[in-house]
Protein backbone atom coordinates (compact mmCIF):
# COMPACT_ATOMS: atom_id res chain seq x y z
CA UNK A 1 -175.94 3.01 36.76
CA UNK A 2 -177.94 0.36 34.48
CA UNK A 3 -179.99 3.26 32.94
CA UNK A 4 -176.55 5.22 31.89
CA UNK A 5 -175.03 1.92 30.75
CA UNK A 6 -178.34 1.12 28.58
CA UNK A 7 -178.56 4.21 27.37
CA UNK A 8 -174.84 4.32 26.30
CA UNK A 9 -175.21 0.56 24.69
CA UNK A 10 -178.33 1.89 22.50
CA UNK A 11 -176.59 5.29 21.28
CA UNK A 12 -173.85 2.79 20.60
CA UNK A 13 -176.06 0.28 18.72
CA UNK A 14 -177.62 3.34 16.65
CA UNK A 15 -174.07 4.84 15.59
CA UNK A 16 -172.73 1.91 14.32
CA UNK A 17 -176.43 1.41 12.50
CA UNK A 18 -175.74 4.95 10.80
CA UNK A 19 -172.24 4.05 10.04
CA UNK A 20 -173.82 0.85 7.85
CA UNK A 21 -176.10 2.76 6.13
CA UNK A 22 -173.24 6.10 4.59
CA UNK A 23 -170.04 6.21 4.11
CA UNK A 24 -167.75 9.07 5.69
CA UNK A 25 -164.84 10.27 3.80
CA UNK A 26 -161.99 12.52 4.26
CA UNK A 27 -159.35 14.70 1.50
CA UNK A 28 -159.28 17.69 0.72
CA UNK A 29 -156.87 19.94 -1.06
CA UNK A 30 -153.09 21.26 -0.16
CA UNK A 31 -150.75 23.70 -1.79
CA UNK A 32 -147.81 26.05 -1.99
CA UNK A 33 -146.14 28.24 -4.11
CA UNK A 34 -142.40 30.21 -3.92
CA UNK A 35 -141.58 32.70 -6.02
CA UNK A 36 -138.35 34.66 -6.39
CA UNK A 37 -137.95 37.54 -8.94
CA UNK A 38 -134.66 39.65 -9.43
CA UNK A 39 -134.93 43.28 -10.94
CA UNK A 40 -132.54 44.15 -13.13
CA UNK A 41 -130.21 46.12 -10.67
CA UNK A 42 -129.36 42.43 -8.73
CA UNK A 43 -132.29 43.14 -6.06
CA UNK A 44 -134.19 40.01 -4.73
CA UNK A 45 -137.66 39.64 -3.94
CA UNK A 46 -139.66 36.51 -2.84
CA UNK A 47 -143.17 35.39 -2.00
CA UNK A 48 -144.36 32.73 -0.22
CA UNK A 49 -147.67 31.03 0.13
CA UNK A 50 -150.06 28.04 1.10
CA UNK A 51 -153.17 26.84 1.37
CA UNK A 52 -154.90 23.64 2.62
CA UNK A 53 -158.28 22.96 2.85
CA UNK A 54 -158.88 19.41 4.59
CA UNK A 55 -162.73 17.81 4.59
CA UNK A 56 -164.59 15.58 6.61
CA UNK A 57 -168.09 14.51 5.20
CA UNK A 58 -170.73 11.64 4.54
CA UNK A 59 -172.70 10.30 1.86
CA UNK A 60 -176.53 10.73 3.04
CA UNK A 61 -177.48 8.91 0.41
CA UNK A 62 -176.44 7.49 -3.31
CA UNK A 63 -176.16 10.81 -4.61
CA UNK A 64 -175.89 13.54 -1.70
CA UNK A 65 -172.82 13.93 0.18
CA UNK A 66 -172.52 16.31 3.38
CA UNK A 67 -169.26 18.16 4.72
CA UNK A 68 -167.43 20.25 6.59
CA UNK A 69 -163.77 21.65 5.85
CA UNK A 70 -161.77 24.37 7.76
CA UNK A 71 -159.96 26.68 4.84
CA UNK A 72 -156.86 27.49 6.11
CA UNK A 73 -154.19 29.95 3.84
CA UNK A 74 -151.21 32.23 4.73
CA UNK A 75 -149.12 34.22 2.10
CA UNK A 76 -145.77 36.39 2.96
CA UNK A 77 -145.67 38.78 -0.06
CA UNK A 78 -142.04 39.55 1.09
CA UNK A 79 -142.44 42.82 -0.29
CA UNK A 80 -140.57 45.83 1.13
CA UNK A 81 -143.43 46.51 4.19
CA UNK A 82 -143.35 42.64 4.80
CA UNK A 83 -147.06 41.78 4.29
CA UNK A 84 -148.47 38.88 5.47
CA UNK A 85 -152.14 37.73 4.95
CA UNK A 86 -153.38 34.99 7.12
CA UNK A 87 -157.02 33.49 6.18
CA UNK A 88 -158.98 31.06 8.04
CA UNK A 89 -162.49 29.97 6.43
CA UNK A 90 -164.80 27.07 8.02
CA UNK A 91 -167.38 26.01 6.52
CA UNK A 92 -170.21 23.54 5.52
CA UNK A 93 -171.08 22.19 1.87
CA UNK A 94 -173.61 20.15 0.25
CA UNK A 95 -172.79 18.43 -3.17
CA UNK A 96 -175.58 16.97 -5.46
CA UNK A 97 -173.60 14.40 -8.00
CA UNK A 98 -174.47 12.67 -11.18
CA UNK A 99 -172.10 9.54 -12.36
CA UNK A 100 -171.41 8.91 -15.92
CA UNK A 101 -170.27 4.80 -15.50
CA UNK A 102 -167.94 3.47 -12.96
CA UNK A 103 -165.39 6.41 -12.88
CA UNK A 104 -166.47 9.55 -13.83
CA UNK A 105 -168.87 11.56 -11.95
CA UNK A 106 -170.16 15.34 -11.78
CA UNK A 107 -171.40 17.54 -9.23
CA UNK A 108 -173.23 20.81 -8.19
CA UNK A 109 -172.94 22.32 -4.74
CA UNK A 110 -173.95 24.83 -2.18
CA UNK A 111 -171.23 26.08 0.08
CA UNK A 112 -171.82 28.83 3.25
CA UNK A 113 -168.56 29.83 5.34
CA UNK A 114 -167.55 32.25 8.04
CA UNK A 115 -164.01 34.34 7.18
CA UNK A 116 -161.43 35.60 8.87
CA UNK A 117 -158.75 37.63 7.19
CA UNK A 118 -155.67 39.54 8.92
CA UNK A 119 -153.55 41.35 6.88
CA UNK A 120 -150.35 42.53 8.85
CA UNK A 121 -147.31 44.21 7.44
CA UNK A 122 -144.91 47.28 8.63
CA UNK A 123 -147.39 50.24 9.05
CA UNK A 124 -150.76 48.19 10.09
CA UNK A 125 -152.22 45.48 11.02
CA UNK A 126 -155.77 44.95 10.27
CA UNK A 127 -158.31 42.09 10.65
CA UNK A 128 -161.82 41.46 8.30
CA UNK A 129 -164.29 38.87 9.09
CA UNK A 130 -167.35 37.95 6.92
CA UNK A 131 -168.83 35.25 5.06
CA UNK A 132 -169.20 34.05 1.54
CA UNK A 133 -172.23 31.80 0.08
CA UNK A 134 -171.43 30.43 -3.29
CA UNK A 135 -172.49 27.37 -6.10
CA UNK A 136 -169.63 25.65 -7.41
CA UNK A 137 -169.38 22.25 -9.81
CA UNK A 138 -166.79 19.49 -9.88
CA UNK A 139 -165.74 16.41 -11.62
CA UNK A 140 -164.78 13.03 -9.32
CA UNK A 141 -162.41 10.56 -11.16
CA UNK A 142 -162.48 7.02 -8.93
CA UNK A 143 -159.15 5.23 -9.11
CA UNK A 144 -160.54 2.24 -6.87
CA UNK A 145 -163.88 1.98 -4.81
CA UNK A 146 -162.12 4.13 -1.61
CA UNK A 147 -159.75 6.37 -3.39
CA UNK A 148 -161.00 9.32 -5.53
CA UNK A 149 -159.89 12.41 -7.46
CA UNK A 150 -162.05 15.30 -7.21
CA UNK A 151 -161.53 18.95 -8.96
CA UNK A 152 -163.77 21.33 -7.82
CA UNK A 153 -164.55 25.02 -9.21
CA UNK A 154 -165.84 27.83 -7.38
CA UNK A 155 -168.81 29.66 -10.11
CA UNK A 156 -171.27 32.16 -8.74
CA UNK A 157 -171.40 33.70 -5.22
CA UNK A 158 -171.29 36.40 -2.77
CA UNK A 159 -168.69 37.75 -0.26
CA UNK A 160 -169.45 39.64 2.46
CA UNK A 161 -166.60 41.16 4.75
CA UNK A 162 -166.54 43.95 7.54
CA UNK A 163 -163.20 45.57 8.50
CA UNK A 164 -162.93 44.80 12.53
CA UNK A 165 -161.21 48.41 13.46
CA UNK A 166 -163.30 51.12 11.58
CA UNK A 167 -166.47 48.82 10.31
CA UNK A 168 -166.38 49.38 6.84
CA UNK A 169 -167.93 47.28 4.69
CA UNK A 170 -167.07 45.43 1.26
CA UNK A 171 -169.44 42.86 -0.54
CA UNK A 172 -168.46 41.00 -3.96
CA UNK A 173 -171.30 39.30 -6.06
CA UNK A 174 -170.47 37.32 -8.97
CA UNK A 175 -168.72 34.56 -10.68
CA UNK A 176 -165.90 33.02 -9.77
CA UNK A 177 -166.09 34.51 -6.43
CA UNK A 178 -163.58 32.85 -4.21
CA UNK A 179 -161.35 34.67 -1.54
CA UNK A 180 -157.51 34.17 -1.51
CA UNK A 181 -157.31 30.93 -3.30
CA UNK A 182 -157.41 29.59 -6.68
CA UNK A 183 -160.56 29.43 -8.13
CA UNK A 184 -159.69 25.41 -9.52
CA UNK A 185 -158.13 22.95 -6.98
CA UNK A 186 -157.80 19.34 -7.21
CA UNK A 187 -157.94 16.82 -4.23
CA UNK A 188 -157.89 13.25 -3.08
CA UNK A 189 -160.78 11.57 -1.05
CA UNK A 190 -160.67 8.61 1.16
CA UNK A 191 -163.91 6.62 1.46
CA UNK A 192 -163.86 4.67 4.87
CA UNK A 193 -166.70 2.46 4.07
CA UNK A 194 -169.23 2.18 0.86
């Protein structure tokens, strides 16, 4: 019993050590859009969509930050074979930045995640999983020392995805390579600690 209770008081002890030395931070990036079209007969159509992409990271250091954020999207095309496309994308990021003064900073990153795309409508249903690997840059407004603005663009990368019933295969390479969402999003970021 006193070795498990010193051994929990020392993994404590480190922890909070780590937590002194970065900062953790969450934000991320929400959205939706509705759109409703009428033909010129009087027929209706309309489309629904979102996306969020909530993060969870650290600063390692001054410059290097370290994260994780589980992509999440789902669009009803409310076309006539009712198509729905649900996406789910995890994945891990590294982001090199560069400040110019108190406010304004830049950055470069490297971002890997796993896919997962169902597409199901009237006639099928059908399911593709994959991964993309892409560089993307960003600019980070501060308001205050916690509270930032951060718009981030996807630039150069590669998608891979396999089709779960038949295994065919589709791969994209190139720039602005992004799957199902907008290629520019803007977030806010909470900084716990700095």
């Amino acid at each position: 019993m006193k070795r498990i209770f010193t051994t929990l008081t020392m993994t404590i002890f480190c922890l909070s050590m780590y937590a002194q030395e970065g900062s953790w931070y969450i934000g991320g990036m929400a959205g939706f859009t509705h759109l409703k079209s009428t033909s010129s007969s009087g027929e209706e159509t309309t489309s629904f969509s979102w996306d969020l992409s909530p993060e969870i990271g650290t600063w390692l250091s001054e410059d290097l930050q370290l994260g994780f954020s589980p992509g999440l999207s789902h669009r009803d095309l409310g076309d006539l074979d009712e198509t729905i496309i649900k996406s789910y994308s995890p994945g891990i990021y590294a982001r090199k930045w560069h400040s110019f003064g108190e406010k304004v900073s830049v950055f470069g990153g490297a971002n890997l995640a796993y896919n997962s795309i169902e597409f199901e409508n009237l006639r099928s249903d059908s399911k593709f999983i994959g991964f993309n690997i892409y560089l993307d840059f960003g600019l980070g407004y501060a308001i205050n020392e916690r509270l930032s603005l951060l718009g981030r663009y996807a630039t150069f990368g590669y998608v891979f995805q396999k089709d779960t019933d038949d295994d065919s295969k589709t791969s994209q390479f190139g720039l602005n390579a992004n799957t199902l969402s907008n290629p520019f999003n803007i977030g806010i970021y909470y900084t716990f600690k700095r």
